[in-house]
Protein backbone atom coordinates (compact mmCIF):
# COMPACT_ATOMS: atom_id res chain seq x y z
CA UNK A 1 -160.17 -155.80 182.78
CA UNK A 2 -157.07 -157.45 184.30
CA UNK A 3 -155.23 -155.50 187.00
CA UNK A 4 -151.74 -155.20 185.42
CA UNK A 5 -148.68 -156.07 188.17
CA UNK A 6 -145.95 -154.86 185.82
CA UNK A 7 -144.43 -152.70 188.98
CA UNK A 8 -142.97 -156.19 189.89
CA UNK A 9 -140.84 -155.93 186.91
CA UNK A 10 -140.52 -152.73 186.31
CA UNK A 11 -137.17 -152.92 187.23
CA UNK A 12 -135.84 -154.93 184.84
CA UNK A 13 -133.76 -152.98 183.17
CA UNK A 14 -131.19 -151.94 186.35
CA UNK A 15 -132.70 -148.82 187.84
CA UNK A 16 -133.24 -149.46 191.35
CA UNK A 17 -136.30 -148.21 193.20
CA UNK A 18 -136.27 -146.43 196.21
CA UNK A 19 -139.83 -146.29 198.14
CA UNK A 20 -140.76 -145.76 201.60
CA UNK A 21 -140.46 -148.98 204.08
CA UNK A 22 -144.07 -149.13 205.61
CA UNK A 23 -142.36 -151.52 208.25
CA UNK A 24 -140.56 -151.18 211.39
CA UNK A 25 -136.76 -152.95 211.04
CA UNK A 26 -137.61 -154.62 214.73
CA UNK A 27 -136.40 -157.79 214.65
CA UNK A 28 -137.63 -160.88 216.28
CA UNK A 29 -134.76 -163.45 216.11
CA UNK A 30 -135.61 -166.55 214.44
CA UNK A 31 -137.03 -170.14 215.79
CA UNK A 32 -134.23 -171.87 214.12
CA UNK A 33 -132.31 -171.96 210.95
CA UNK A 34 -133.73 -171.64 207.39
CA UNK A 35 -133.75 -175.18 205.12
CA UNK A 36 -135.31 -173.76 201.89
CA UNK A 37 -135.64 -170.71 200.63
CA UNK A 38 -137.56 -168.73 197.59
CA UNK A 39 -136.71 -165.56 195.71
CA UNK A 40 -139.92 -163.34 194.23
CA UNK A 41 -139.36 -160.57 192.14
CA UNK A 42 -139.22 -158.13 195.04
CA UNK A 43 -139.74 -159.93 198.04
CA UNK A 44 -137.98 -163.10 199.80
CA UNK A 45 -139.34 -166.10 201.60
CA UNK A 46 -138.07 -168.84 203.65
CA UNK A 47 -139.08 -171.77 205.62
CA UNK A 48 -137.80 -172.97 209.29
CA UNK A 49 -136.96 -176.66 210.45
CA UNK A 50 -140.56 -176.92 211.65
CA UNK A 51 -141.95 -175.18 208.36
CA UNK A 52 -143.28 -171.81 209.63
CA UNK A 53 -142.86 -169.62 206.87
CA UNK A 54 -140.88 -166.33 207.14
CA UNK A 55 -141.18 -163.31 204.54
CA UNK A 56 -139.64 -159.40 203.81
CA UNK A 57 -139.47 -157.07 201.24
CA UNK A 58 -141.85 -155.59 199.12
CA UNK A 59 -145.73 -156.16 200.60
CA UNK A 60 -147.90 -153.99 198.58
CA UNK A 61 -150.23 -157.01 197.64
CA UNK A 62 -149.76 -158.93 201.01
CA UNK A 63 -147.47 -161.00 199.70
CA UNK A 64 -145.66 -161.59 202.97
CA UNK A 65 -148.50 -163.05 204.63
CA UNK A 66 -148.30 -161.43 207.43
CA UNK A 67 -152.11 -159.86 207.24
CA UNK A 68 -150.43 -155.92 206.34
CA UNK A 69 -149.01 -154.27 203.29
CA UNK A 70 -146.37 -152.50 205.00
CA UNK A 71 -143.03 -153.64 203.59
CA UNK A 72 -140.16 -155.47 205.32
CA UNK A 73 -136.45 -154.90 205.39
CA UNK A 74 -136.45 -158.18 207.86
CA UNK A 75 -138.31 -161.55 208.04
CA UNK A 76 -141.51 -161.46 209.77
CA UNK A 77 -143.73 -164.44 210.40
CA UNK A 78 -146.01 -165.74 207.99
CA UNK A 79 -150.10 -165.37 209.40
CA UNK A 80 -151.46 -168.52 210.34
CA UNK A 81 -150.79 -172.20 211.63
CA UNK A 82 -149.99 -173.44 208.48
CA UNK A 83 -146.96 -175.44 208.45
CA UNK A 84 -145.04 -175.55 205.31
CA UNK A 85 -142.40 -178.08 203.27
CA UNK A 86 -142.35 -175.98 200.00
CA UNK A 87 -142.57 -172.53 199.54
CA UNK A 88 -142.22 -170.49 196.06
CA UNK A 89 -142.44 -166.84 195.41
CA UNK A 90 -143.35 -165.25 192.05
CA UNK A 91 -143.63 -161.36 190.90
CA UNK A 92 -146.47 -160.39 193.43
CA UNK A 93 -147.15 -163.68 194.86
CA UNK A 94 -146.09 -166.74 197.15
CA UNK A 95 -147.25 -169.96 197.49
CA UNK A 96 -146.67 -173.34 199.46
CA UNK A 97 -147.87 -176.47 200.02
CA UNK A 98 -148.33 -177.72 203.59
CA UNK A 99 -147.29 -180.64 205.61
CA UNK A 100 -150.59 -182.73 204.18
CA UNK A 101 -149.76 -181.73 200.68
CA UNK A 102 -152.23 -179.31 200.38
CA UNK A 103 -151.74 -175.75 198.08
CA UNK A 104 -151.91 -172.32 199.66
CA UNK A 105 -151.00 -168.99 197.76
CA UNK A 106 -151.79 -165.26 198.93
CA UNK A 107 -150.28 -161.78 197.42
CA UNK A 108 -151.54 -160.47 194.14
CA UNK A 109 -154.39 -162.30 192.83
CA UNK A 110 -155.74 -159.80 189.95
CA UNK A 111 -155.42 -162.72 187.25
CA UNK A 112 -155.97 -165.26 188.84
CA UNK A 113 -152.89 -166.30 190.15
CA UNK A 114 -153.38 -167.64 193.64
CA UNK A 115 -155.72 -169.84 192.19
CA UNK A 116 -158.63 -169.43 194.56
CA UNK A 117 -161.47 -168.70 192.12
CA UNK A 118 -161.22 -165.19 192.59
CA UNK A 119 -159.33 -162.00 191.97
CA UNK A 120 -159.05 -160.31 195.00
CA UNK A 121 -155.61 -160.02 196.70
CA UNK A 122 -154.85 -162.18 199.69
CA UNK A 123 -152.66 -160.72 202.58
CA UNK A 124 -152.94 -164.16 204.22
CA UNK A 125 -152.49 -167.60 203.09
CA UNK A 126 -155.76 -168.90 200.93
CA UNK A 127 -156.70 -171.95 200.02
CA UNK A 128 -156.09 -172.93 196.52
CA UNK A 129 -159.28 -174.26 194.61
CA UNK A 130 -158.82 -177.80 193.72
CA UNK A 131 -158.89 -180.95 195.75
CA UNK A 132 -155.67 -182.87 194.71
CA UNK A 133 -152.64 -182.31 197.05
CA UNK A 134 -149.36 -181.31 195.46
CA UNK A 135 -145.91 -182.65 195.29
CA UNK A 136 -144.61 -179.34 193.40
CA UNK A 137 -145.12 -175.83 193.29
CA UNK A 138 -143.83 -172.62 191.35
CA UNK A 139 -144.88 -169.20 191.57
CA UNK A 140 -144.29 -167.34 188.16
CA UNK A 141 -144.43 -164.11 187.11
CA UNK A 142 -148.31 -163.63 187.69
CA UNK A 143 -149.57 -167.10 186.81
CA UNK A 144 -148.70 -170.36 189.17
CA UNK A 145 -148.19 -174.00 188.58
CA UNK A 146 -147.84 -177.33 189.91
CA UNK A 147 -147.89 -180.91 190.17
CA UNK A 148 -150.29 -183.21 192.01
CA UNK A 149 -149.89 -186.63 193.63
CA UNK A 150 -150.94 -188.14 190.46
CA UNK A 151 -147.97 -186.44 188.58
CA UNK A 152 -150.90 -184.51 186.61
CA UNK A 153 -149.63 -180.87 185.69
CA UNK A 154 -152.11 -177.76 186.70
CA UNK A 155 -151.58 -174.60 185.71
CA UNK A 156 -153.78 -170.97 186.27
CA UNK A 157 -153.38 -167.23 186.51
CA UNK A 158 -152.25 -164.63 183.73
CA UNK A 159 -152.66 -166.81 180.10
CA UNK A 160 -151.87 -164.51 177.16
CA UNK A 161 -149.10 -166.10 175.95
CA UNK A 162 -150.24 -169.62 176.47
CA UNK A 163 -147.66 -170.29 179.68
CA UNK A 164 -150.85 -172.39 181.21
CA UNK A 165 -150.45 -175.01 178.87
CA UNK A 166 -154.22 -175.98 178.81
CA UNK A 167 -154.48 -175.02 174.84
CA UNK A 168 -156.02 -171.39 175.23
CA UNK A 169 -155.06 -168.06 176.31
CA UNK A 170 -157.71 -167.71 178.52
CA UNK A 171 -156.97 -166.62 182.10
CA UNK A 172 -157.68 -168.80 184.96
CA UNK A 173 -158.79 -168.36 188.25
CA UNK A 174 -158.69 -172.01 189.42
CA UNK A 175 -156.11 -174.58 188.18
CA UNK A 176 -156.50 -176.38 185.11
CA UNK A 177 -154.80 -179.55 184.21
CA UNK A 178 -152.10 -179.16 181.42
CA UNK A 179 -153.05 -180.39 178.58
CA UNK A 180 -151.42 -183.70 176.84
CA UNK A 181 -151.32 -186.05 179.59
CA UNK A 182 -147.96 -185.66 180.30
CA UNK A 183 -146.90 -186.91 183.84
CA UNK A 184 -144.34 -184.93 185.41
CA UNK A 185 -142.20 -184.25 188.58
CA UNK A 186 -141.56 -181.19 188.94
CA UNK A 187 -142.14 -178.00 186.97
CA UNK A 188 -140.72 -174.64 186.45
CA UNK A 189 -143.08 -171.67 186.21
CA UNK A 190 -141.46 -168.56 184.35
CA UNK A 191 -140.79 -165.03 185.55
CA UNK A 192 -143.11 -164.00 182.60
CA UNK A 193 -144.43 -166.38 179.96
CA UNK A 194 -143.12 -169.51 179.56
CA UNK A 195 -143.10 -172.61 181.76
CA UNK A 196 -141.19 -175.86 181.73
CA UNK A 197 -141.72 -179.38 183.38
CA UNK A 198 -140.09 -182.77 183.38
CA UNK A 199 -141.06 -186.68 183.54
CA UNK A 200 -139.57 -188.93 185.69
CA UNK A 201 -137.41 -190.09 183.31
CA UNK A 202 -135.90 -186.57 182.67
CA UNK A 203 -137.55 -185.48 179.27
CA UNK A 204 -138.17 -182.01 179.22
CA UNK A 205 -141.65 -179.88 177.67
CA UNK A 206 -141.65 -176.45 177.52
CA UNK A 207 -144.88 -174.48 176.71
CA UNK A 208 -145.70 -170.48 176.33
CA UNK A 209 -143.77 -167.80 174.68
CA UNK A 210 -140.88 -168.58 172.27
CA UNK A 211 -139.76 -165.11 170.84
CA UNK A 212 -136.07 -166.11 171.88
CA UNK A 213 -136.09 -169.67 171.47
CA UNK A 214 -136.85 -170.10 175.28
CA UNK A 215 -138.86 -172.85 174.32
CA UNK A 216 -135.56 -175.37 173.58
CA UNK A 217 -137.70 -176.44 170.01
CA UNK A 218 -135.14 -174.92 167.80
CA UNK A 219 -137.33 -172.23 166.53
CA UNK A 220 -139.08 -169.28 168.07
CA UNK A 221 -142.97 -170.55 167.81
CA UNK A 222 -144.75 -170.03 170.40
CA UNK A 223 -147.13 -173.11 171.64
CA UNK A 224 -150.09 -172.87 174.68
CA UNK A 225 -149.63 -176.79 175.05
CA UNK A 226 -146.06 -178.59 175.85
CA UNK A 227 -143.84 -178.88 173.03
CA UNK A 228 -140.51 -181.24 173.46
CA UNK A 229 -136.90 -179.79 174.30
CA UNK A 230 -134.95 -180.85 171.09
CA UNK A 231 -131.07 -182.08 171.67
CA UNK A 232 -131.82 -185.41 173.13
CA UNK A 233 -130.64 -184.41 176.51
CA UNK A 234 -132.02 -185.75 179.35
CA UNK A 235 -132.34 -183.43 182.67
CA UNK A 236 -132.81 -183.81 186.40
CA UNK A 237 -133.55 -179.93 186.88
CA UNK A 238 -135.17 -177.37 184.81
CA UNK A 239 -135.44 -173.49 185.22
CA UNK A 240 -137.84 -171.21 183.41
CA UNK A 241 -136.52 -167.43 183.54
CA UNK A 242 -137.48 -164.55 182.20
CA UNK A 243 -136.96 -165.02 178.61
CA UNK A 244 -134.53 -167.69 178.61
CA UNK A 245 -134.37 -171.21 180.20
CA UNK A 246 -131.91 -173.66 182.03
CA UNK A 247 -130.96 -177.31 182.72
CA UNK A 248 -129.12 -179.59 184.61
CA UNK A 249 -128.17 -183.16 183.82
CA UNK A 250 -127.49 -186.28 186.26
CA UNK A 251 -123.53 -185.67 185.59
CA UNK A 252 -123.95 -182.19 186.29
CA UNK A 253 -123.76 -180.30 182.89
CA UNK A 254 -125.67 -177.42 182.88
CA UNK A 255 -127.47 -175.96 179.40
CA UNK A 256 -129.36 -173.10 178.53
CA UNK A 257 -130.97 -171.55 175.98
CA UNK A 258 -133.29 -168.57 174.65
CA UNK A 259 -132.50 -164.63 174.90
CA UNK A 260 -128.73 -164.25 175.67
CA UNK A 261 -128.69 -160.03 175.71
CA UNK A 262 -126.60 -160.34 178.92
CA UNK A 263 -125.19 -163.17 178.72
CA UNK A 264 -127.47 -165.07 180.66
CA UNK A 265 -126.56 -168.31 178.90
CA UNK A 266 -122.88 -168.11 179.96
CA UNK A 267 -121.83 -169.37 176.38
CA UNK A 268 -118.64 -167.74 176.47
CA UNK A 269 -118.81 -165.09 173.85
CA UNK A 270 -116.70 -161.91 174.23
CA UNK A 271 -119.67 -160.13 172.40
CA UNK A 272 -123.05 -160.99 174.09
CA UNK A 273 -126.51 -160.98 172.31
CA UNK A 274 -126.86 -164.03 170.27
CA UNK A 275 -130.00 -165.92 171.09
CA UNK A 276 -129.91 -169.54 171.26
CA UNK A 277 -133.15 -171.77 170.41
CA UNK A 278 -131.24 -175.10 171.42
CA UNK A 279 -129.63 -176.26 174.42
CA UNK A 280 -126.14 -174.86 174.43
CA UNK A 281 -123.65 -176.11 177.41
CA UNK A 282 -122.12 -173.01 179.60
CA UNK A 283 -119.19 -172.58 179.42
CA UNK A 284 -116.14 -172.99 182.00
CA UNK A 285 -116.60 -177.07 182.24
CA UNK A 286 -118.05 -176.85 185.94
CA UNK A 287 -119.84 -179.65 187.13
CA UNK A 288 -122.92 -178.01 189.48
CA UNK A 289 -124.95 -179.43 192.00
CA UNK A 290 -128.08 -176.66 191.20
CA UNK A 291 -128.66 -173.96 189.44
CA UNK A 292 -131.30 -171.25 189.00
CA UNK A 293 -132.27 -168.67 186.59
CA UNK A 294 -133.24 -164.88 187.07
CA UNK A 295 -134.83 -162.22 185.25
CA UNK A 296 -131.52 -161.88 182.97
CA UNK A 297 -129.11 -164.01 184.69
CA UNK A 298 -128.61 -167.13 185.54
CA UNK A 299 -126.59 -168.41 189.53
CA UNK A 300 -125.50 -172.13 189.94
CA UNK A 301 -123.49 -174.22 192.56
CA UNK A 302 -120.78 -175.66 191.96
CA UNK A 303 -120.06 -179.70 192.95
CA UNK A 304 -117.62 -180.30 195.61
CA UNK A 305 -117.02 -177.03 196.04
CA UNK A 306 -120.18 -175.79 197.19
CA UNK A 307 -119.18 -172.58 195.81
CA UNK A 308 -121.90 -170.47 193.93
CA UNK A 309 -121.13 -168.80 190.32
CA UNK A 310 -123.34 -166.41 188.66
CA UNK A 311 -123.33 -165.13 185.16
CA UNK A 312 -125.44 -162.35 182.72
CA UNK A 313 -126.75 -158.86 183.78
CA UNK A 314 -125.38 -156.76 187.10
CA UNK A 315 -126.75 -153.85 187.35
CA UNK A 316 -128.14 -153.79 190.38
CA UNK A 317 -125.52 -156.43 191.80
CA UNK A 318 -127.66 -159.50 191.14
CA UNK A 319 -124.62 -161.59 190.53
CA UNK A 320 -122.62 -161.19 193.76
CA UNK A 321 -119.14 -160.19 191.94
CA UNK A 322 -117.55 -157.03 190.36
CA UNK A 323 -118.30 -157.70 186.64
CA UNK A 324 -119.04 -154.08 185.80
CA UNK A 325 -118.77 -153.14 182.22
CA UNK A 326 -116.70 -156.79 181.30
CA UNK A 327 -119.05 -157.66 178.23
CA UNK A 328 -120.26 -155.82 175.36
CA UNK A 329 -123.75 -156.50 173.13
CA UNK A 330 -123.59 -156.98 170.07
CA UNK A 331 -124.12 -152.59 169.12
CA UNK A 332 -120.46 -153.05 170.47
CA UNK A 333 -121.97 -151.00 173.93
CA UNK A 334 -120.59 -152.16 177.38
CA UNK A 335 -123.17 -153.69 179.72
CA UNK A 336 -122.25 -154.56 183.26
CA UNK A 337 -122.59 -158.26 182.51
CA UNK A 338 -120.66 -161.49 182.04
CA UNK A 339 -120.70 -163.89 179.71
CA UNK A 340 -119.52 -166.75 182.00
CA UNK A 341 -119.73 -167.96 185.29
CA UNK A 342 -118.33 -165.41 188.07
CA UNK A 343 -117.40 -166.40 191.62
CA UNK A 344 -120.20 -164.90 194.35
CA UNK A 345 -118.16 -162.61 196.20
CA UNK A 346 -117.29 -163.83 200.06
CA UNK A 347 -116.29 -167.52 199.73
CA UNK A 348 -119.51 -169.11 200.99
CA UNK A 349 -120.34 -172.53 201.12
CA UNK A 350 -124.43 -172.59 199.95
CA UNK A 351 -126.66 -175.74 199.89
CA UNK A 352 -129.51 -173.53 198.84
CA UNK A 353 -130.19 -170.87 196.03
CA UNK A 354 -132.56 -169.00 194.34
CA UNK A 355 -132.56 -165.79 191.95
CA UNK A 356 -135.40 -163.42 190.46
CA UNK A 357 -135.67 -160.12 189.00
CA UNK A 358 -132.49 -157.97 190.47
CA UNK A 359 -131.49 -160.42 193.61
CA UNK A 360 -130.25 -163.54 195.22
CA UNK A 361 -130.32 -165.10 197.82
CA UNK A 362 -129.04 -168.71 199.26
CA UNK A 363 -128.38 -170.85 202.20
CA UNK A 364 -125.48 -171.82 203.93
CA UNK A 365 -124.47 -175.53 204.46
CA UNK A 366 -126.05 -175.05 208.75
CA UNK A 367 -128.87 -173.09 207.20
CA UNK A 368 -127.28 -169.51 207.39
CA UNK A 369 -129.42 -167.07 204.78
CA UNK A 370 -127.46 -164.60 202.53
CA UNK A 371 -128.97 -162.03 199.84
CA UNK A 372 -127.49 -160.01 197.29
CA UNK A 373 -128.51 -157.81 194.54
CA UNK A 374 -131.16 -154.53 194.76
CA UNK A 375 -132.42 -153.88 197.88
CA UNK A 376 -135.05 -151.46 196.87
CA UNK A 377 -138.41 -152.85 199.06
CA UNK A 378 -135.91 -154.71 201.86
CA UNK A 379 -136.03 -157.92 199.80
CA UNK A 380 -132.40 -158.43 200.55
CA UNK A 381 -133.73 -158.88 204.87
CA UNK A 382 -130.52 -156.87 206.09
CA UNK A 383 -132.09 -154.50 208.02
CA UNK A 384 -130.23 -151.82 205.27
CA UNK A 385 -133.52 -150.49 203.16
CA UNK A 386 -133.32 -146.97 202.56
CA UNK A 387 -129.86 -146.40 203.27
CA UNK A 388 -128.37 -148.63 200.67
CA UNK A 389 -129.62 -149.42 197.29
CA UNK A 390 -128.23 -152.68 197.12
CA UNK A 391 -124.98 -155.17 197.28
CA UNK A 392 -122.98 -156.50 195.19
CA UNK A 393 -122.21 -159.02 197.65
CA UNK A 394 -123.45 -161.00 200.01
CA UNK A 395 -125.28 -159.27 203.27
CA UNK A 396 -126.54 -161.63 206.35
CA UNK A 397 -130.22 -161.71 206.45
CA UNK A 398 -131.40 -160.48 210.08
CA UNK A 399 -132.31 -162.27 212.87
CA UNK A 400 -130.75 -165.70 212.25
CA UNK A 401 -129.49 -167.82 215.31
């Protein structure tokens, strides 16, 4: 039977967790300043100018790396000599690919999803089974997926909904090409069962679950190989969230689509909940420069400015501005949630950003790390576990330069 991680998202819904930090708050001040970082469900990684790979929050698979499962409420040093230039986090796991292109994932593993042949949790990095090296990498919600030098799509991990894209629903241990032989660039790995990808060329296939139209097909089947984003748009970035999905185009037009209970697709309305199975453009006429998708919300960056916007569900802070109770679903009930995109709180300038289940986190133009959002496990790195439950705006990750 397959070892269920559904503690990772057992939050979803806003009630923030409170558990006992197994790790110290001592702080050993960083090497140099961050230049990417990733946001798991309840954990947060990050990479250095020389790629060592930092982790804190929640640890109870090892997903930190750091050879324990005591949780973090400050980054700690990822085991190893592996050097890093991607890293990605998903709902119990994190993954990277080194400096020679080669995979590594360790955290929960009970489907599959580190991609080692096996099923036993890794509290170290592992080597993933397969000989190609990578140019991509994304860490879902218990499955993983990526793209090798040959711009072939692999996929493995948790299957039931067909988010592996090989034609079955058949769990996998070791990656397994995507069916189709599409070649992509990059590729988007949901938070639970739907993934996304793009050619070179910017045409967009979405495979897995399509109960809210997260698919972009215009309906809400479901498909286990890649299916076509209809709309004729053509995107440079794509982000697979929980149940709904985002884009970006070259001009910097962002789209979503899919489930829309929070206003996660920023499309304006005063009354939230109307699903979209097609593209729809968010609202405000921003031009962004990136954007990323949580669990029920959705964070971009503005052009120019720098500035970051976030829009959908609050309730643990996720979004980074005071939003509470400002839309209503469609029972008429308030939600503490916004329908369009809401200045971050502080006035920050980010170059980086990422979002998961209840938090967010970014980068700074010199490399500066900010979090926001629950702070049940320490996933927010501000030292603050246990005596706050989390911010609602941006905190200063410990032990930067």
């Amino acid at each position: 039977m397959k070892r269920s991680v559904s503690v990772q998202f057992g939050v979803l819904a806003g009630v923030a967790l409170l558990a006992a930090c197994g790790g110290s708050t001592t702080v050993e001040p960083l090497p140099s300043p961050f230049t990417s970082i990733a946001v798991g469900a309840i954990h947060t990684c990050a990479l250095v100018q020389d790629g060592s790979a930092f982790c804190w929050g929640n640890n109870g698979f090892g997903q930190l790396g750091d050879g324990t499962q005591s949780d973090r409420d400050a980054p700690v040093a990822v085991a190893g000599s592996v050097k890093f230039r991607v890293i990605t986090a998903g709902g119990g796991h994190t993954c990277g690919i080194s400096m020679d292109g080669a995979a590594y994932c360790w955290g929960s593993n009970g489907n599959g999803q580190l991609g080692d042949g096996t099923e036993n949790d890794r509290a170290t990095p592992a080597p993933v089974a397969v000989s190609t090296t990578f140019l991509a990498l994304s860490a879902g919600g218990v499955y993983t997926c990526g793209i090798a030098s040959d711009s072939t799509a692999y996929c493995w991990g948790y299957n039931a909904a067909g988010q592996l894209g090989d034609g079955t629903s058949n769990t996998r241990s070791v990656p397994t090409p995507v069916t189709g032989g599409h070649r992509f660039v990059a590729v988007s790995a949901g938070k639970t069962a739907h993934t996304c990808a793009l050619t070179a060329t910017g045409q967009t296939s979405c495979w897995g679950a399509n109960d809210y139209g997260q698919l972009g097909t215009g309906d809400q089947t479901p498909s286990t190989t890649p299916v076509a984003v209809q709309g004729g748009i053509t995107f440079q970035t794509i982000r697979a969230g929980y149940s709904h999905t985002c884009g970006l185009t070259v001009d910097g037009t962002a789209y979503c689509w899919g489930r829309n209970s929070y206003g996660q697709l920023a499309t304006g309305d005063s009354t939230v909940g109307q699903d979209q199975s097609l593209p729809t453009q968010v609202t405000g006429g921003r031009t962004w420069a990136l954007l990323k998708t949580g669990a029920y919300f959705t964070c971009a960056v503005e052009q120019g400015t720098s500035a970051a916007f976030c829009w959908g569900y609050n309730g643990s802070g996720q979004l980074g501005a005071d939003v509470s109770g400002s839309c209503t679903d469609q029972s008429g009930i308030a939600s503490q949630c916004v329908g369009s995109p809401s200045a971050v709180s502080g006035g920050l300038a980010f170059a980086a950003l990422d979002a998961s289940t209840q938090h967010t986190c970014g980068l700074t133009q010199d490399g500066v790390a900010y979090c926001w959002g629950s702070d049940s496990y320490g996933q927010l790195g501000d030292g603050q576990h246990g005596t706050t439950v989390f911010q609602t705006a941006p905190v200063k990750v410990l032990g930067q330069p």
